[in-house]
N, C-alpha and C. Protein backbone atom coordinates (compact mmCIF):
# COMPACT_ATOMS: atom_id res chain seq x y z
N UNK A 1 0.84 -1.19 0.00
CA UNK A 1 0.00 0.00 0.00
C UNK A 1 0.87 1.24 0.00
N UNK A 2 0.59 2.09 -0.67
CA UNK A 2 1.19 3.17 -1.10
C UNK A 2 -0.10 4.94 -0.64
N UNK A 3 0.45 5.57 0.06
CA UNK A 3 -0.64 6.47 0.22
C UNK A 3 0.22 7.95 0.24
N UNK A 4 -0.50 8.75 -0.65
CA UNK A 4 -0.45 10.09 -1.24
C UNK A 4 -0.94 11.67 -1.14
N UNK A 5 0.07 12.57 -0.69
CA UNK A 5 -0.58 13.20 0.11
C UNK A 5 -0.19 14.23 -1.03
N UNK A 6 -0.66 15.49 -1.41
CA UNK A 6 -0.38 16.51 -2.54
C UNK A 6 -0.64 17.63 -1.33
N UNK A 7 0.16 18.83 -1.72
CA UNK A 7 -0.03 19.95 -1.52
C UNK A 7 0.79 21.32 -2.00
N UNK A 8 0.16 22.48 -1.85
CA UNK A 8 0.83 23.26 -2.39
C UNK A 8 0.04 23.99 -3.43
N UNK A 9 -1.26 23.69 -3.50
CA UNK A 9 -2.24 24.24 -4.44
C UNK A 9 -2.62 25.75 -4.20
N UNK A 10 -3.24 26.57 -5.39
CA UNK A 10 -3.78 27.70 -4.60
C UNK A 10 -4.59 28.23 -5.90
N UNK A 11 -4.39 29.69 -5.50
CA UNK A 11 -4.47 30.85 -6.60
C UNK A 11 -3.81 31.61 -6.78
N UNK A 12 -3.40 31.35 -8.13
CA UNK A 12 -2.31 32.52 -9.07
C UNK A 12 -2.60 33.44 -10.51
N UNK A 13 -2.41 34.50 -10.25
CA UNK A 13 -2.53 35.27 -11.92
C UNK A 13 -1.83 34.91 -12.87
N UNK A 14 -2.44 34.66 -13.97
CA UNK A 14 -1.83 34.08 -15.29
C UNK A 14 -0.08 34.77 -15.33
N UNK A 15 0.44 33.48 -15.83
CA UNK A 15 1.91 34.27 -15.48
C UNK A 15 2.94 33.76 -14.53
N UNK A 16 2.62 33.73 -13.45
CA UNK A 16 2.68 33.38 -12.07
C UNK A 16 3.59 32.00 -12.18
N UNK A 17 3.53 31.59 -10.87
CA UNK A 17 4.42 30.24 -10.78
C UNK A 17 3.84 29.89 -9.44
N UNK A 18 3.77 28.15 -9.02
CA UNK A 18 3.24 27.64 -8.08
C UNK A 18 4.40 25.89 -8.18
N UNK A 19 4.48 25.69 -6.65
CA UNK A 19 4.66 24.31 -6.87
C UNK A 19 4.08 23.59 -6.21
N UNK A 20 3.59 22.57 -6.52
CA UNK A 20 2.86 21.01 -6.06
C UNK A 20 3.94 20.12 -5.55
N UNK A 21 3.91 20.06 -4.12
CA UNK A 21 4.43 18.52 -3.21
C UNK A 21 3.48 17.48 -3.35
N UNK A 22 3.86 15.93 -3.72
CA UNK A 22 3.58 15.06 -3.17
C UNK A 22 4.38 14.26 -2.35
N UNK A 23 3.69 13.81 -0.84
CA UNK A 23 4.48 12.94 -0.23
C UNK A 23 3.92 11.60 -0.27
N UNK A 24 4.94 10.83 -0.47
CA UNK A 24 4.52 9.44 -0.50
C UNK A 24 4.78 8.89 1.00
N UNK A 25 3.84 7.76 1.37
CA UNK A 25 4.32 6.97 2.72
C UNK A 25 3.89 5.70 2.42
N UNK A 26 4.42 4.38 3.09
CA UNK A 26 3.76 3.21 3.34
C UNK A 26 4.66 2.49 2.20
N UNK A 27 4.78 1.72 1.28
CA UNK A 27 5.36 0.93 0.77
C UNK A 27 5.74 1.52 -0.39
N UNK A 28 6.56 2.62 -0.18
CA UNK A 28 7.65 3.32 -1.27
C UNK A 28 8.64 2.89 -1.72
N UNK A 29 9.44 1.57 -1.10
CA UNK A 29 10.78 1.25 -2.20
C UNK A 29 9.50 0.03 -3.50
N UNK A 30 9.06 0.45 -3.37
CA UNK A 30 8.06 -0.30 -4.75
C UNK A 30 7.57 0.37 -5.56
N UNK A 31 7.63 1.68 -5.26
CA UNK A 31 6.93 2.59 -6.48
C UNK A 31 8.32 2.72 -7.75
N UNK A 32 7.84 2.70 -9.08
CA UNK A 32 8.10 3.02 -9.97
C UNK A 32 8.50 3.85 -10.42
N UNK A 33 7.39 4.70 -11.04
CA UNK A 33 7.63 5.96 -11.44
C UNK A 33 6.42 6.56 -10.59
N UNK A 34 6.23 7.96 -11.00
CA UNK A 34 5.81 9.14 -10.04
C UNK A 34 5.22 9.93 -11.32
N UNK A 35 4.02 10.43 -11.13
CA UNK A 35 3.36 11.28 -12.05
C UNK A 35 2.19 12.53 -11.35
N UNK A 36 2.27 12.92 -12.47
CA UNK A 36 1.35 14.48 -12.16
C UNK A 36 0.27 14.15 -13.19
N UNK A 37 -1.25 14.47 -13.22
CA UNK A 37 -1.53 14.04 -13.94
C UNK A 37 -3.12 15.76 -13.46
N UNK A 38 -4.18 15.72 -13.71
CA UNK A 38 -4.78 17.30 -13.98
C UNK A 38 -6.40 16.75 -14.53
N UNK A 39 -7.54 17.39 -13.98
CA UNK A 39 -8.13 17.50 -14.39
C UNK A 39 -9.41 18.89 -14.20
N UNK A 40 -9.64 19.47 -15.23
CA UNK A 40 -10.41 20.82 -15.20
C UNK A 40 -11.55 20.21 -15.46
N UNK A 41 -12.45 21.40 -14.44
CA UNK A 41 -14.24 20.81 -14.88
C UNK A 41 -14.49 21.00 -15.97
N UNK A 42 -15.64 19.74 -16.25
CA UNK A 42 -15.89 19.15 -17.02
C UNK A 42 -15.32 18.72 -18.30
N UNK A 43 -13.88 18.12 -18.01
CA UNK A 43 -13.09 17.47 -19.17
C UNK A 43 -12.43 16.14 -18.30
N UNK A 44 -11.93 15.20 -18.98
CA UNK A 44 -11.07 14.25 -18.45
C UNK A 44 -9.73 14.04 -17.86
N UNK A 45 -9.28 13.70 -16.45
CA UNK A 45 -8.37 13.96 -16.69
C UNK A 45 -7.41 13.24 -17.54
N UNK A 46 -6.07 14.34 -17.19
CA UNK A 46 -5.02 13.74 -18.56
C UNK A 46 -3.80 14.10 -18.09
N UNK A 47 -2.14 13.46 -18.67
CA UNK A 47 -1.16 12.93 -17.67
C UNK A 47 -0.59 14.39 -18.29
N UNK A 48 0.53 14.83 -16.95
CA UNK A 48 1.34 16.09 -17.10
C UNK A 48 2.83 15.71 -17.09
N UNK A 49 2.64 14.77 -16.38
CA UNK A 49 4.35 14.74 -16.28
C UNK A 49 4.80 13.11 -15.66
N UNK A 50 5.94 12.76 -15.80
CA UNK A 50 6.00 11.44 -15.49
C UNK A 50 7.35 11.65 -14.90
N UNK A 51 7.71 10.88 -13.54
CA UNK A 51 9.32 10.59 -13.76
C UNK A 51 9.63 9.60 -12.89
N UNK A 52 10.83 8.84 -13.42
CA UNK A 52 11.17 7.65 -12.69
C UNK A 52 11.50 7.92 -11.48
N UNK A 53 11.54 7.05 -11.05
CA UNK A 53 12.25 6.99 -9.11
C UNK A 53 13.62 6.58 -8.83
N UNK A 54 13.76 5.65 -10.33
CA UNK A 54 15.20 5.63 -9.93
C UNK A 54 16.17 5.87 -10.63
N UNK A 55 15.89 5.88 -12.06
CA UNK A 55 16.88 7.21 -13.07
C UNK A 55 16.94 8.25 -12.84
N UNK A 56 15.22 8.83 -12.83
CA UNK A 56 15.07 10.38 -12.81
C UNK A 56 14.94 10.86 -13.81
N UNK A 57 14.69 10.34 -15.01
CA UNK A 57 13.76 10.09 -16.49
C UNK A 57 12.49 10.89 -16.23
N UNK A 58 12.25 12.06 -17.08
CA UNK A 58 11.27 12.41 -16.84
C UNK A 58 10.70 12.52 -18.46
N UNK A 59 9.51 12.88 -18.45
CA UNK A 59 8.60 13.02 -19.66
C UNK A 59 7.26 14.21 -19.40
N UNK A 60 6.76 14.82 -20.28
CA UNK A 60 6.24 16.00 -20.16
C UNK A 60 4.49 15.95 -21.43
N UNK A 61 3.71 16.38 -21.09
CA UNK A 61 3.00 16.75 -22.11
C UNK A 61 2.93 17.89 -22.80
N UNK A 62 2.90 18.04 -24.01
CA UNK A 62 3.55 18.93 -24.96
C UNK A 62 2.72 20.49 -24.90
N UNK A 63 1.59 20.28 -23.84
CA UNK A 63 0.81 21.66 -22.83
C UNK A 63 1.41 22.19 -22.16
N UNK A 64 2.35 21.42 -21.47
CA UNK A 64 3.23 21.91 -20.41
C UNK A 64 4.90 22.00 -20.26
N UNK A 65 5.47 21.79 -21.43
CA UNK A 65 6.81 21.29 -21.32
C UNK A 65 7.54 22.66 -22.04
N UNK A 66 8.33 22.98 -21.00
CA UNK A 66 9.28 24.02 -21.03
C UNK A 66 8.70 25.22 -19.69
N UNK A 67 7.48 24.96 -19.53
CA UNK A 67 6.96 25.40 -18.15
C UNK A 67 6.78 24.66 -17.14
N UNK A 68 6.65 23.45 -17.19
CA UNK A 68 7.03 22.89 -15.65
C UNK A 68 8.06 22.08 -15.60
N UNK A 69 7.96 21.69 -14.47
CA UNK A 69 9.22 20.79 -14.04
C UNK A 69 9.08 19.97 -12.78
N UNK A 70 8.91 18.69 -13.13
CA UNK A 70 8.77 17.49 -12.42
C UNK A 70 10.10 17.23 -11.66
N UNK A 71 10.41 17.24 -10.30
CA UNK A 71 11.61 16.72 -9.70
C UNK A 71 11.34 15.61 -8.24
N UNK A 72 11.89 14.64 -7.92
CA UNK A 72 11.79 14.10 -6.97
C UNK A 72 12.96 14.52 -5.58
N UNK A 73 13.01 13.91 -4.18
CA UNK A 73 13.79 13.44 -3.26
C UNK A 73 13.08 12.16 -3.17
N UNK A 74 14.08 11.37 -3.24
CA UNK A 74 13.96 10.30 -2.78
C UNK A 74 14.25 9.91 -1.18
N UNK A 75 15.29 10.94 -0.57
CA UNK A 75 15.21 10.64 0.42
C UNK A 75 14.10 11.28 1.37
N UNK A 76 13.03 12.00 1.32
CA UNK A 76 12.18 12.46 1.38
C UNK A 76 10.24 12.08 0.97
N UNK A 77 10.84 10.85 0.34
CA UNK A 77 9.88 10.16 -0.31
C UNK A 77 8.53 11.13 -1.30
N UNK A 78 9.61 12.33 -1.61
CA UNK A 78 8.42 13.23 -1.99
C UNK A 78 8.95 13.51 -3.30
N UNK A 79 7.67 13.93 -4.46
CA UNK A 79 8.02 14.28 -5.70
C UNK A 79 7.53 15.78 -5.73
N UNK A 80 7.93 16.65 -6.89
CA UNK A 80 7.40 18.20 -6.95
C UNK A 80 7.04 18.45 -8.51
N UNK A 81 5.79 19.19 -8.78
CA UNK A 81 6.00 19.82 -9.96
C UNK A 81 6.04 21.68 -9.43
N UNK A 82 6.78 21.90 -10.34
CA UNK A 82 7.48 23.58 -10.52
C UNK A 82 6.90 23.75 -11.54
N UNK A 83 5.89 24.39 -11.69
CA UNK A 83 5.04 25.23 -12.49
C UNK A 83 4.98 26.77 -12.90
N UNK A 84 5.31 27.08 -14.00
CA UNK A 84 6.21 28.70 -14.10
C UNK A 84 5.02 29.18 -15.64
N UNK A 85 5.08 30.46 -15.84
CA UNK A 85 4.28 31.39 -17.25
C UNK A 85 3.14 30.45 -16.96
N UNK A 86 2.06 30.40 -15.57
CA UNK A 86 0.88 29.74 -15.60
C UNK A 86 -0.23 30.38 -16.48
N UNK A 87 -1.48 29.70 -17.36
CA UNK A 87 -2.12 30.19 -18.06
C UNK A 87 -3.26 29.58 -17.69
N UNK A 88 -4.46 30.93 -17.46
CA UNK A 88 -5.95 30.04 -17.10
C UNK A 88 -6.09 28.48 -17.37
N UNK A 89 -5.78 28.25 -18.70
CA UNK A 89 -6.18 26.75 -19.27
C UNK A 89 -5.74 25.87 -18.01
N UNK A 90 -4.46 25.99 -17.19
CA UNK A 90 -3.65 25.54 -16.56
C UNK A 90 -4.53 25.24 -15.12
N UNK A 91 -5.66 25.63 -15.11
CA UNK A 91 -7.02 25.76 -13.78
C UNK A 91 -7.30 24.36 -14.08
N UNK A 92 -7.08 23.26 -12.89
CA UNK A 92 -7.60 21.93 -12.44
C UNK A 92 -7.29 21.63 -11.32
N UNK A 93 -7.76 20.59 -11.11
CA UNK A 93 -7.37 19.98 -9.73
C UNK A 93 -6.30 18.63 -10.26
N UNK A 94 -4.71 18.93 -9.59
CA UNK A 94 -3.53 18.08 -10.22
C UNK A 94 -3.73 17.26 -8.84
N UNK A 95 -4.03 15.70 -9.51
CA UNK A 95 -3.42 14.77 -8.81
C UNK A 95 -1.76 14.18 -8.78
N UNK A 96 -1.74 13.53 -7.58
CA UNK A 96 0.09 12.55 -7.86
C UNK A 96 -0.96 10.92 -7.80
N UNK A 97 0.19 10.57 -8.70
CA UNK A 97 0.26 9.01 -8.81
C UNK A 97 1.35 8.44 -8.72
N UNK A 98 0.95 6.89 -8.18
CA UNK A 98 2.50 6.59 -7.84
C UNK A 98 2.26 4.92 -8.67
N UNK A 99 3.28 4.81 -9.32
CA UNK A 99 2.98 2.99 -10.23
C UNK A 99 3.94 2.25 -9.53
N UNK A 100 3.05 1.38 -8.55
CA UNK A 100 4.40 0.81 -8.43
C UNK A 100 4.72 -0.67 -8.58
N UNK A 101 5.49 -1.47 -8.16
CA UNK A 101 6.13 -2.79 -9.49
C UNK A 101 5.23 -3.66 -9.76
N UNK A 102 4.13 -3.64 -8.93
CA UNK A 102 2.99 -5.31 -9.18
C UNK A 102 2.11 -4.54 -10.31
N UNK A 103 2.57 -3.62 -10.61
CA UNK A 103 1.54 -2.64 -11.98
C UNK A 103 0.19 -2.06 -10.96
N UNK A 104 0.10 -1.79 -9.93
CA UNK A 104 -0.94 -1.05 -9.28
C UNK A 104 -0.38 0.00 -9.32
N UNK A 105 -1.75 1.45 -9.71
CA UNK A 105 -1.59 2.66 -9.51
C UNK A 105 -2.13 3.39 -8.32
N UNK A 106 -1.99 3.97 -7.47
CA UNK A 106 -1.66 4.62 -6.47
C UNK A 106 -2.07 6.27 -6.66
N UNK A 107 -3.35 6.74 -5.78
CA UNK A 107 -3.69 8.41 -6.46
C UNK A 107 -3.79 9.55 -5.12
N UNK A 108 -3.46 10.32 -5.07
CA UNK A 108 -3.48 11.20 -4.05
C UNK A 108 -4.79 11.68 -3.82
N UNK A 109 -5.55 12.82 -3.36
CA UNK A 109 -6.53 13.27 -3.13
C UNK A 109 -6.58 14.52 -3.75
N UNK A 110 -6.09 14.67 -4.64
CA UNK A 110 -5.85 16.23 -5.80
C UNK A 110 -5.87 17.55 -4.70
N UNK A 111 -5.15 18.98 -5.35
CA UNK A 111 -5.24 19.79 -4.66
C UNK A 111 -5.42 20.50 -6.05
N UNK A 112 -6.76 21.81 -5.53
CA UNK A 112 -6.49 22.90 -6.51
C UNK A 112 -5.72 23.81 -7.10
N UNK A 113 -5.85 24.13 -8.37
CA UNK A 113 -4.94 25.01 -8.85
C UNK A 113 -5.66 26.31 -9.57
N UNK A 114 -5.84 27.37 -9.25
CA UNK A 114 -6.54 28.22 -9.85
C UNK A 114 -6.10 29.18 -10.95
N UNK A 115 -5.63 29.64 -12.12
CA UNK A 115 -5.43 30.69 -12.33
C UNK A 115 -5.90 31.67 -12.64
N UNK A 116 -6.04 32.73 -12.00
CA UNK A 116 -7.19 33.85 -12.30
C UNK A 116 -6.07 34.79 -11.52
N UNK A 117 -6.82 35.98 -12.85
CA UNK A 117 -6.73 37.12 -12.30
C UNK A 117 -7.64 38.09 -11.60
């Protein structure tokens, strides 16, 4: 069991910059990789960012890449996205996920992200 805690959400004016903690606890030398993943009302959500746990391989969706930035501690059991030039569209609630080796996924309790001016 793997359990997921996010924070760091808020409200920011387009532009702006915010970062998202997740902490992981409970059976972490099994997680995989580590993801950010977003969903705005009434659309589906959909994945933001991915990165391994133990390369540090990361991957981006082509909405967000060159403005955020996915980083882990491992000794900390926590992952971050760094979110920078935020743009309304960028308004959801970002979950963390955690995959870890038996192929079970693992979801936090999302925290908001607002951007408004």
């Amino acid at each position: 069991q793997v359990q997921l805690v996010e924070s760091g959400g808020g409200l920011v004016p387009p532009g702006g910059s915010l970062g998202l903690s997740c902490a992981a606890s409970g059976s972490t030398f099994s997680i995989y990789t580590m993801r950010w993943y977003r969903q705005a009302p009434g659309k589906q959500r959909e994945f933001v960012a991915i990165i391994s746990t133990k390369s540090g391989m990361t991957n981006y969706a082509d909405s967000v890449k060159g403005r955020f930035t996915i980083s882990r501690d491992n000794a900390k059991n926590t992952v971050y996205l760094q979110m920078n030039s935020l743009k309304p569209e960028d308004t959801a609630v970002y979950y963390c996920s955690a995959l870890v080796d038996n192929g079970r996924q693992y979801w936090g309790q999302g925290t908001q992200v607002t951007v408004s001016s």
